[in-house]
Each structure stands twice: as structure tokens, then as C-alpha cells.
PDB file of N, CA and C in Angstrom:
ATOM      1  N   UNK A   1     -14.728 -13.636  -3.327  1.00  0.00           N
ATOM      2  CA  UNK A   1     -14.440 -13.199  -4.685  1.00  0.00           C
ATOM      3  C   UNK A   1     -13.494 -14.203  -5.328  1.00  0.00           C
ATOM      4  N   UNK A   2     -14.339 -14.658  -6.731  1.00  0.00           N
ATOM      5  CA  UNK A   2     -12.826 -15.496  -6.918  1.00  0.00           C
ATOM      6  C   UNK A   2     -11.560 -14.685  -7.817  1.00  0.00           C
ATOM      7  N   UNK A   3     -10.644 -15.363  -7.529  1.00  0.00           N
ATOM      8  CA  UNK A   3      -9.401 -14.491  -8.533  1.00  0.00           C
ATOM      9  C   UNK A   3      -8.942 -15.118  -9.085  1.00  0.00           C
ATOM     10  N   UNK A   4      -9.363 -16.447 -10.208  1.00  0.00           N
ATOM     11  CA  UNK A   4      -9.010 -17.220 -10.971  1.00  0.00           C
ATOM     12  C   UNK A   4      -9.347 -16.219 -12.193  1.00  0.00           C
ATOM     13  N   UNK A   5      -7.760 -16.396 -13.033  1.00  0.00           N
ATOM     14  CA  UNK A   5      -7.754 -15.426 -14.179  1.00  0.00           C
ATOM     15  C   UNK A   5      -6.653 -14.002 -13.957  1.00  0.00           C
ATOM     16  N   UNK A   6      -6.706 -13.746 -12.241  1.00  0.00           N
ATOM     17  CA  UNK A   6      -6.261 -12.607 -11.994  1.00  0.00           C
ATOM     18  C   UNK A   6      -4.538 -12.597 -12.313  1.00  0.00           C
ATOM     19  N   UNK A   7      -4.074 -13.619 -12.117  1.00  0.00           N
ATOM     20  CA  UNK A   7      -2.281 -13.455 -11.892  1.00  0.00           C
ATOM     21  C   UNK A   7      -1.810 -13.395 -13.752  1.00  0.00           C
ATOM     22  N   UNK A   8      -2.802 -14.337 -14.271  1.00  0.00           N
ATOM     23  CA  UNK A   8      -2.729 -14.276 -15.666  1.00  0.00           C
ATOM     24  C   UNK A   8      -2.868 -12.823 -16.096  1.00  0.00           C
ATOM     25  N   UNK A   9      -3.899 -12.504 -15.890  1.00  0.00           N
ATOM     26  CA  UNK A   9      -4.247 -10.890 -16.393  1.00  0.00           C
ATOM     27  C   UNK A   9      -3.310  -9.668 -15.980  1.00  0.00           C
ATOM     28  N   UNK A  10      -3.184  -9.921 -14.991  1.00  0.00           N
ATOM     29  CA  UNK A  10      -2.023  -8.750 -14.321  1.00  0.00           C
ATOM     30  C   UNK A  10      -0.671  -8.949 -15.413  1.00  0.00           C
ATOM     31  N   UNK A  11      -0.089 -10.753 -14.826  1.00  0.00           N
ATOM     32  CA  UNK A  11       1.263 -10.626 -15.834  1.00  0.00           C
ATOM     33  C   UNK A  11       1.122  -9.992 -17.917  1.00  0.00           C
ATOM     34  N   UNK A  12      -0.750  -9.729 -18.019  1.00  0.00           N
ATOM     35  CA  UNK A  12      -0.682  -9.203 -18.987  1.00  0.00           C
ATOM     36  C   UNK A  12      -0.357  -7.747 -19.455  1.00  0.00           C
ATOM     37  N   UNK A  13      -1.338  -7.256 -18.503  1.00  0.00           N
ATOM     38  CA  UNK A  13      -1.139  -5.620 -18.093  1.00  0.00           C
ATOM     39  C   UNK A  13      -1.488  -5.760 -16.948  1.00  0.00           C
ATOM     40  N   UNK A  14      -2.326  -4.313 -17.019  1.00  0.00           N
ATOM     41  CA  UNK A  14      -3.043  -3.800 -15.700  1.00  0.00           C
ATOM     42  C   UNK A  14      -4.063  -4.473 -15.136  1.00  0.00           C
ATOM     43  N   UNK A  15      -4.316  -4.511 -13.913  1.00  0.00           N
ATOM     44  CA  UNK A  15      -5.571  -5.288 -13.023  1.00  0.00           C
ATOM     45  C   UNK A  15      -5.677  -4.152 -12.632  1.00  0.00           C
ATOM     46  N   UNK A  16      -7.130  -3.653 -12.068  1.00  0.00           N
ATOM     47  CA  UNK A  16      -7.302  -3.214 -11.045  1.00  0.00           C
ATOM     48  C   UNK A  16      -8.531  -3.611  -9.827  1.00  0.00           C
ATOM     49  N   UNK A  17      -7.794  -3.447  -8.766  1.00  0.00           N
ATOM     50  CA  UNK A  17      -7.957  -4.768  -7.740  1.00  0.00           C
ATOM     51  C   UNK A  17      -9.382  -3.506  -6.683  1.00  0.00           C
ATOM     52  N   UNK A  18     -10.539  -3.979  -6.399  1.00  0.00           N
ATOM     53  CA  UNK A  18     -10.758  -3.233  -5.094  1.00  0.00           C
ATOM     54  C   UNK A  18     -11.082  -4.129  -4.045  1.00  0.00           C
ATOM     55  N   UNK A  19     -11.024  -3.478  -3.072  1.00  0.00           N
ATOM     56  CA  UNK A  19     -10.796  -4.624  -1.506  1.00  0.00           C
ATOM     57  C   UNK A  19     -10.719  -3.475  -0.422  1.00  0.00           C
ATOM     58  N   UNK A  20     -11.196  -3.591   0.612  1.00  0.00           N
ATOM     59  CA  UNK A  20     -11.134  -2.967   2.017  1.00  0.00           C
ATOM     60  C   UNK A  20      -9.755  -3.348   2.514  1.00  0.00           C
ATOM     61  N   UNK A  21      -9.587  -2.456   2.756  1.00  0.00           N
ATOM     62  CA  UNK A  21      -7.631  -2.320   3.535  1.00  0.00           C
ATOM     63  C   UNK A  21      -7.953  -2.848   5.646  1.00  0.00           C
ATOM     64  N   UNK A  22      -7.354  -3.811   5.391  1.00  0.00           N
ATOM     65  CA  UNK A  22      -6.946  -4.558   6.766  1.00  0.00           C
ATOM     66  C   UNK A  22      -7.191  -3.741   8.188  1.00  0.00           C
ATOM     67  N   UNK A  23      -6.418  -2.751   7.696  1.00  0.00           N
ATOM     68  CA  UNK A  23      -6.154  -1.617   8.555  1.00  0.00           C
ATOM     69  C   UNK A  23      -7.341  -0.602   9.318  1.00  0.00           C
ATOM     70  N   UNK A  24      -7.672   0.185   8.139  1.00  0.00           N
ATOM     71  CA  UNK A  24      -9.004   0.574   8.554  1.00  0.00           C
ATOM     72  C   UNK A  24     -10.430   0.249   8.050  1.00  0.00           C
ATOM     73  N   UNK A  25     -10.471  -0.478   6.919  1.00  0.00           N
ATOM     74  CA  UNK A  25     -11.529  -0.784   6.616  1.00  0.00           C
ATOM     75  C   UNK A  25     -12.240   0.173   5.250  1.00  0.00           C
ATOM     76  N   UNK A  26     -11.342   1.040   5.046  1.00  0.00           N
ATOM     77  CA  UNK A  26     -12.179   1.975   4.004  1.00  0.00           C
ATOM     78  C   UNK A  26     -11.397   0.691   2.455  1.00  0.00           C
ATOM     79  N   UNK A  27     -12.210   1.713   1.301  1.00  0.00           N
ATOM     80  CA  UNK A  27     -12.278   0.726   0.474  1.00  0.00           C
ATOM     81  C   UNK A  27     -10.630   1.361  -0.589  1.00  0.00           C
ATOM     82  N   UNK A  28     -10.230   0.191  -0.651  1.00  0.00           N
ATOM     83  CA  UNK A  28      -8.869   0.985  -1.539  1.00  0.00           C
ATOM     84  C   UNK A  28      -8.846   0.307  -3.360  1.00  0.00           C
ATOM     85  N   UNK A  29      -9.046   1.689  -3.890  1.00  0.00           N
ATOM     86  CA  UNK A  29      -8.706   0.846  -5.732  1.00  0.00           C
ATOM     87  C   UNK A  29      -7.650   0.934  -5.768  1.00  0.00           C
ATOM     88  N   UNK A  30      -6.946   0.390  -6.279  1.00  0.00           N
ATOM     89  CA  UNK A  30      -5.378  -0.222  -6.642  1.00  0.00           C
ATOM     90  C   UNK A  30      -5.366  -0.557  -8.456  1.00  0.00           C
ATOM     91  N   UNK A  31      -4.796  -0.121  -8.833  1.00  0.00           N
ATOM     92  CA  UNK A  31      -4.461  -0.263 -10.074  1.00  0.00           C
ATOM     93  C   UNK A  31      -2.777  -1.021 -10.034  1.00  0.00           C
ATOM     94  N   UNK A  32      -2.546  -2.514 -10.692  1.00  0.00           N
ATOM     95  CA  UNK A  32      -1.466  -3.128 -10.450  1.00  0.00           C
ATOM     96  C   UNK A  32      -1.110  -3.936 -11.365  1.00  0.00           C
ATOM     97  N   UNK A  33      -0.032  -4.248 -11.140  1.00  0.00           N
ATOM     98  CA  UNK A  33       0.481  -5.028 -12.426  1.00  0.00           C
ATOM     99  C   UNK A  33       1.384  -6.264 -12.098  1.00  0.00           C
ATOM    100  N   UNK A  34       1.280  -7.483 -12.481  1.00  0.00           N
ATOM    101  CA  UNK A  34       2.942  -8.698 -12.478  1.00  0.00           C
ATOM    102  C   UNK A  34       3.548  -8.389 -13.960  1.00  0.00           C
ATOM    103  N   UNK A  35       3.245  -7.191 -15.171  1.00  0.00           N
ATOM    104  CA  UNK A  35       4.191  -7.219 -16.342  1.00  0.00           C
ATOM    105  C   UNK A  35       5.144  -6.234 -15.932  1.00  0.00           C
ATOM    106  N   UNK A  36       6.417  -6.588 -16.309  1.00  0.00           N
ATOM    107  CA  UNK A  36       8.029  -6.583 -15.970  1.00  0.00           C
ATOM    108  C   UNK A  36       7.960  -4.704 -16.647  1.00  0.00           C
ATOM    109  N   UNK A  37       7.228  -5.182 -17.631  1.00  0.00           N
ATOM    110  CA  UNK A  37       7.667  -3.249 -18.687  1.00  0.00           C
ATOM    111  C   UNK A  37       6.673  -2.674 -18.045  1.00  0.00           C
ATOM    112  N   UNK A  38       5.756  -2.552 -17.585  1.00  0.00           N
ATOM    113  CA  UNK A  38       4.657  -1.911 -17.000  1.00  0.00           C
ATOM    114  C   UNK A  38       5.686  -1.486 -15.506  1.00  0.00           C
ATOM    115  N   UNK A  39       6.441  -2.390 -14.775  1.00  0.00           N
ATOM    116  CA  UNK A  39       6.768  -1.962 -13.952  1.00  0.00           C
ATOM    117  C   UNK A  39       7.978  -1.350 -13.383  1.00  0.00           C
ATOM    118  N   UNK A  40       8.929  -0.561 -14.962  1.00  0.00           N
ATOM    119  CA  UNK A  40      10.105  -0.380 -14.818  1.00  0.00           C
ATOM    120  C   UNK A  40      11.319  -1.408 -14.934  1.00  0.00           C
ATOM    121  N   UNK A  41      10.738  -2.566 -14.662  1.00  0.00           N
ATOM    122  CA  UNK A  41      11.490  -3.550 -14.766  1.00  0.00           C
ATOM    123  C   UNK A  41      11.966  -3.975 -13.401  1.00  0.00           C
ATOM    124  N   UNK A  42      10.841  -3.746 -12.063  1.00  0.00           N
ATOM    125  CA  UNK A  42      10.697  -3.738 -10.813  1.00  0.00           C
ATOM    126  C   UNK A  42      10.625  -5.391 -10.506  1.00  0.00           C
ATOM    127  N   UNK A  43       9.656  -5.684 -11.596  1.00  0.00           N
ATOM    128  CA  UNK A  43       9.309  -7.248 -10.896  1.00  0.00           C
ATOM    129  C   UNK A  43      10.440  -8.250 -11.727  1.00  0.00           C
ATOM    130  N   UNK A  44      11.242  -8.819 -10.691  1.00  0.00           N
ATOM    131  CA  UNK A  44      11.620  -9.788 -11.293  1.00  0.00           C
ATOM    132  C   UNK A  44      11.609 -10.862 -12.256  1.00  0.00           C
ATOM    133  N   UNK A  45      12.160 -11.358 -12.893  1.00  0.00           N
ATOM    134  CA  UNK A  45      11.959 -12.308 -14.371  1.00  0.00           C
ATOM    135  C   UNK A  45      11.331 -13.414 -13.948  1.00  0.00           C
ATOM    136  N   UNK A  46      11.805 -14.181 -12.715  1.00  0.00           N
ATOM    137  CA  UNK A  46      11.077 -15.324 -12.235  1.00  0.00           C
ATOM    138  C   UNK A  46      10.007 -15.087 -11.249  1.00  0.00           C
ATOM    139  N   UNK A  47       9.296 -14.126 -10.776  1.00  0.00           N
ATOM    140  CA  UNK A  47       8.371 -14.161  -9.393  1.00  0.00           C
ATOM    141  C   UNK A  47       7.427 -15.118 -10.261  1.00  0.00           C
ATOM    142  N   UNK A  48       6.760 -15.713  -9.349  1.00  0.00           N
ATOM    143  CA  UNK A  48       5.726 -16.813  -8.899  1.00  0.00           C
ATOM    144  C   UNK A  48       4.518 -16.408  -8.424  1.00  0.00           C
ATOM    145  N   UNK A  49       3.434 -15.985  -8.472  1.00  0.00           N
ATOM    146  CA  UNK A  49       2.827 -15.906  -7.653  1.00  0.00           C
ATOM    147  C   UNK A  49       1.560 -16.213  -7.702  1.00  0.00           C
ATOM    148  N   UNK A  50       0.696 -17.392  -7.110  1.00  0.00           N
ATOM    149  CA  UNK A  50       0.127 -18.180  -6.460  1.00  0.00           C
ATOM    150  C   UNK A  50      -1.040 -17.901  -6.331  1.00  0.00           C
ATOM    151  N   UNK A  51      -2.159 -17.789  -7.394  1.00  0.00           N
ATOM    152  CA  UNK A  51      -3.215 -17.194  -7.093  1.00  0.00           C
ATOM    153  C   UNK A  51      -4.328 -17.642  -6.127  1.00  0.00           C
ATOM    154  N   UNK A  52      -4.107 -18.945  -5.403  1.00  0.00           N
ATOM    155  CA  UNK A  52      -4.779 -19.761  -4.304  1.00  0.00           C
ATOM    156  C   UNK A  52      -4.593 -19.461  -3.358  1.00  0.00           C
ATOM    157  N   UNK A  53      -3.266 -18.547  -3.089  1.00  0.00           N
ATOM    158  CA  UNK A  53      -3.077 -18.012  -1.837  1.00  0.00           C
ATOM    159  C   UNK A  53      -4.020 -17.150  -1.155  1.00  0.00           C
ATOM    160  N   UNK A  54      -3.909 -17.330   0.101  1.00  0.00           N
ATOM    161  CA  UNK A  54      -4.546 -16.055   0.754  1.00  0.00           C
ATOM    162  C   UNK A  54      -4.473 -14.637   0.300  1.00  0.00           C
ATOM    163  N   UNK A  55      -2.831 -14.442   0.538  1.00  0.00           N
ATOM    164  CA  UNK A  55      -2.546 -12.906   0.224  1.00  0.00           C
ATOM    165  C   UNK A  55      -1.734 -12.791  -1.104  1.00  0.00           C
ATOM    166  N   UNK A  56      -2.062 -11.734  -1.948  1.00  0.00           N
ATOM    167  CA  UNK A  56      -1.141 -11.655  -3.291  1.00  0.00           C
ATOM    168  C   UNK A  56      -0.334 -10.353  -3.376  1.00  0.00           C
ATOM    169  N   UNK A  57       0.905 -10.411  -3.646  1.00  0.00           N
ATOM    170  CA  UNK A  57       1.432  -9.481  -4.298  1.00  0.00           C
ATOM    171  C   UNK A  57       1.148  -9.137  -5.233  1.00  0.00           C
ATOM    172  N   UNK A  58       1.634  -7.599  -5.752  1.00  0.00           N
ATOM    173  CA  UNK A  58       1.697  -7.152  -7.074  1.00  0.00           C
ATOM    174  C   UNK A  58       2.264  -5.635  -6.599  1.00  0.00           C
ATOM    175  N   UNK A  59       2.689  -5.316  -8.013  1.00  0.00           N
ATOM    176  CA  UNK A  59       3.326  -3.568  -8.424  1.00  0.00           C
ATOM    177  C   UNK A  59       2.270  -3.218  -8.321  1.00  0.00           C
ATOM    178  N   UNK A  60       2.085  -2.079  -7.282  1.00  0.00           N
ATOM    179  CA  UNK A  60       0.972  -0.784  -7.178  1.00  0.00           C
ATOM    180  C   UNK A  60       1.418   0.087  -8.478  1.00  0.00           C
ATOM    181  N   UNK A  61       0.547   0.569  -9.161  1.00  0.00           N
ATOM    182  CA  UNK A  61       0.935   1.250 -10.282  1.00  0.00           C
ATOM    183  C   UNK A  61       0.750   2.684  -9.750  1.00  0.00           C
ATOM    184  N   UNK A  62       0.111   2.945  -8.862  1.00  0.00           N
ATOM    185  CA  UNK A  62      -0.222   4.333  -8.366  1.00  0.00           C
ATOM    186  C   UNK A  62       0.540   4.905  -7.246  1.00  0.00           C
ATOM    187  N   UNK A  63       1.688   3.478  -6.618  1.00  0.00           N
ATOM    188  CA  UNK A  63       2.086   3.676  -5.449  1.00  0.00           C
ATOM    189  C   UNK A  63       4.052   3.309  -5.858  1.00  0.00           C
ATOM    190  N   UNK A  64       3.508   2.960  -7.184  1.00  0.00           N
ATOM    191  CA  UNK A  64       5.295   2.737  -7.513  1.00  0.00           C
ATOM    192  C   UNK A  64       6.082   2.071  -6.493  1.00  0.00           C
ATOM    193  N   UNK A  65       5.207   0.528  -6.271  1.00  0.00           N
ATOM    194  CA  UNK A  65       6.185  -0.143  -5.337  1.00  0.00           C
ATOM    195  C   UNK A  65       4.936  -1.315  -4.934  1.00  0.00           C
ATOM    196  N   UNK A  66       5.825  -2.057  -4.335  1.00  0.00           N
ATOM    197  CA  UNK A  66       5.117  -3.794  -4.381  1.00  0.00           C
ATOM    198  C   UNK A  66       3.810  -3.478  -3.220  1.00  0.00           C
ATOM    199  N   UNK A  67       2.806  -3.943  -3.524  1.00  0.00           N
ATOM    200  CA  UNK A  67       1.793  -3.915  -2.146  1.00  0.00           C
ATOM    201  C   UNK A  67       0.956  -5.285  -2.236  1.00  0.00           C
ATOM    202  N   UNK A  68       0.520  -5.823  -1.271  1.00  0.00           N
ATOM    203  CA  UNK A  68      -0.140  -6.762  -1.612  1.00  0.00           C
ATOM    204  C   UNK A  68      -2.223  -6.716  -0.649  1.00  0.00           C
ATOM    205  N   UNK A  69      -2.838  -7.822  -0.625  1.00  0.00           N
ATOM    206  CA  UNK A  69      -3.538  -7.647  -0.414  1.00  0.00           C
ATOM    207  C   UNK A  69      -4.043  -8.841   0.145  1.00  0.00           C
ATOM    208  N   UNK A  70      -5.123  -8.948   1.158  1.00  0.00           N
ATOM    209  CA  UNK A  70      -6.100 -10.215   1.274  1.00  0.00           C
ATOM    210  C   UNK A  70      -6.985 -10.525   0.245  1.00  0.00           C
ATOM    211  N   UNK A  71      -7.030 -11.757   0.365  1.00  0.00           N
ATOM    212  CA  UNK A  71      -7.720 -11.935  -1.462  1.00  0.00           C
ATOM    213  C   UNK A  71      -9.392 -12.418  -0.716  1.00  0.00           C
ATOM    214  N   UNK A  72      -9.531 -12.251   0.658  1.00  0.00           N
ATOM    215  CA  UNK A  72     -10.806 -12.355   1.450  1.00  0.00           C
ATOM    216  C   UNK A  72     -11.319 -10.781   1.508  1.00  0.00           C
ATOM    217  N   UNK A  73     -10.564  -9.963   1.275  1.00  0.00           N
ATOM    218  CA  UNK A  73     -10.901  -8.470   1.787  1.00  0.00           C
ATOM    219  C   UNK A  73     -11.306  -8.023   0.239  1.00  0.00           C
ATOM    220  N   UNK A  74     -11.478  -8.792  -1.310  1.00  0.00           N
ATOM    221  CA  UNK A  74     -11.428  -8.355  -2.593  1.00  0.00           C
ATOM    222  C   UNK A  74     -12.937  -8.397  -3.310  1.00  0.00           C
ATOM    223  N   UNK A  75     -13.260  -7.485  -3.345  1.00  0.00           N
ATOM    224  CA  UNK A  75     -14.547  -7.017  -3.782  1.00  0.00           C
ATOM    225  C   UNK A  75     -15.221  -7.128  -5.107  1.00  0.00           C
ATOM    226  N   UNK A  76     -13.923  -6.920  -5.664  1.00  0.00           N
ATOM    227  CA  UNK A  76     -14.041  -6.658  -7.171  1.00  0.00           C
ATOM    228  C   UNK A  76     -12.372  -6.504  -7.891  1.00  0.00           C
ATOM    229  N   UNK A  77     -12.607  -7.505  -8.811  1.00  0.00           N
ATOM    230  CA  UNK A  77     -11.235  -6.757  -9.670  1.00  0.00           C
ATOM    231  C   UNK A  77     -11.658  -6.682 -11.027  1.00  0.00           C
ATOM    232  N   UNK A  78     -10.958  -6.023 -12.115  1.00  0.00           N
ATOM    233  CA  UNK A  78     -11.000  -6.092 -13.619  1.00  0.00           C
ATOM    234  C   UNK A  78      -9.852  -6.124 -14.100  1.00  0.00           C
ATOM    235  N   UNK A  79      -9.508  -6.045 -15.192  1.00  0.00           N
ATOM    236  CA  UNK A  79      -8.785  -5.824 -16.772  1.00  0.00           C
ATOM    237  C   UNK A  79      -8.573  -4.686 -16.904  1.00  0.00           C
ATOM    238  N   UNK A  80      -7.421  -3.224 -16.775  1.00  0.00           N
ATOM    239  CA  UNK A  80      -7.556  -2.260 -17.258  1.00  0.00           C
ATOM    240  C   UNK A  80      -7.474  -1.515 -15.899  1.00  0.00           C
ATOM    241  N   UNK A  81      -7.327  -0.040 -16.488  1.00  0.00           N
ATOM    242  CA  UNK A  81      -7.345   1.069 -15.041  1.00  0.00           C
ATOM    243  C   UNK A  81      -8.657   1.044 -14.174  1.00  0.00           C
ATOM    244  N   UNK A  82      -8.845   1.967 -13.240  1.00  0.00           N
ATOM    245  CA  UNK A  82     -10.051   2.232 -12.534  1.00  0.00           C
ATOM    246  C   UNK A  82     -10.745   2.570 -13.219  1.00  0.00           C
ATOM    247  N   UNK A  83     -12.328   2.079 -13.525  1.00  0.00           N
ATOM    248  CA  UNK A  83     -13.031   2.811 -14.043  1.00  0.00           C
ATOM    249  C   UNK A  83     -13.650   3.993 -13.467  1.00  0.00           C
TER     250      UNK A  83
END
């Protein structure tokens, strides 16, 4: 899956990311964010984050707290909540 576009879009609003979880394998939607007001003001002013990387952070919006993901395990992402 590629995720060129994704770190941009998130620091806009909402992404929502789907991908199979490491762990067991079922499929997890994640609704997430890198914007600062979207996240309480959770994410720091300077984070960085690297959309070439393997694994990405971001604010779980559903989980109220940082989670990240394999960007090999990512199925699908969009613009906006779960549809």
C-alpha cells in the first residue's frame, strides 16, 4: 500500500488507516490524526514523522492516545472518519 500523501493528510485532519494488527491478525480501522487541535494538543509542535518508514505513529482518535502501525500490514487508508 502506498502512503505517500498520508502524513500530509493526517497533519490535516483525520486519516483513517485499515491494516491487520501484528498481533492477531484481525483487521483494525483506526481513525487518527498528526493535527495538534484534533488531538487536545497531545502531539507535539515539532514531531516528524517519516512517511518512508516502516512503522508510523499517530493519535488514535478512538483510543485517545498515540498508536502506531506497520505500514506493510496497511490495506487501505482515506481522508475523513470510517466509512
Amino acid at each position: 500500500m502506498k502512503m505517500e500523501g498520508f502524513v500530509t493528510a493526517a497533519k490535516k485532519g483525520i486519516v483513517t488507516v485499515e491494516f491487520e494488527k501484528v498481533t492477531t491478525g484481525e483487521k483494525r480501522v483506526m481513525p487518527c490524526t498528526l493535527n495538534r487541535e484534533l488531538s487536545g494538543n497531545s502531539i507535539p509542535e515539532t514531531v516528524e514523522i517519516d512517511e518512508s518508514s516502516d512503522n508510523i505513529a499517530v493519535w488514535s482518535l478512538d483510543k485517545d492516545a498515540w498508536r502506531s502501525f506497520r505500514v506493510s500490514t496497511v490495506t487501505n487508508w482515506y481522508e475523513g472518519n470510517p466509512q
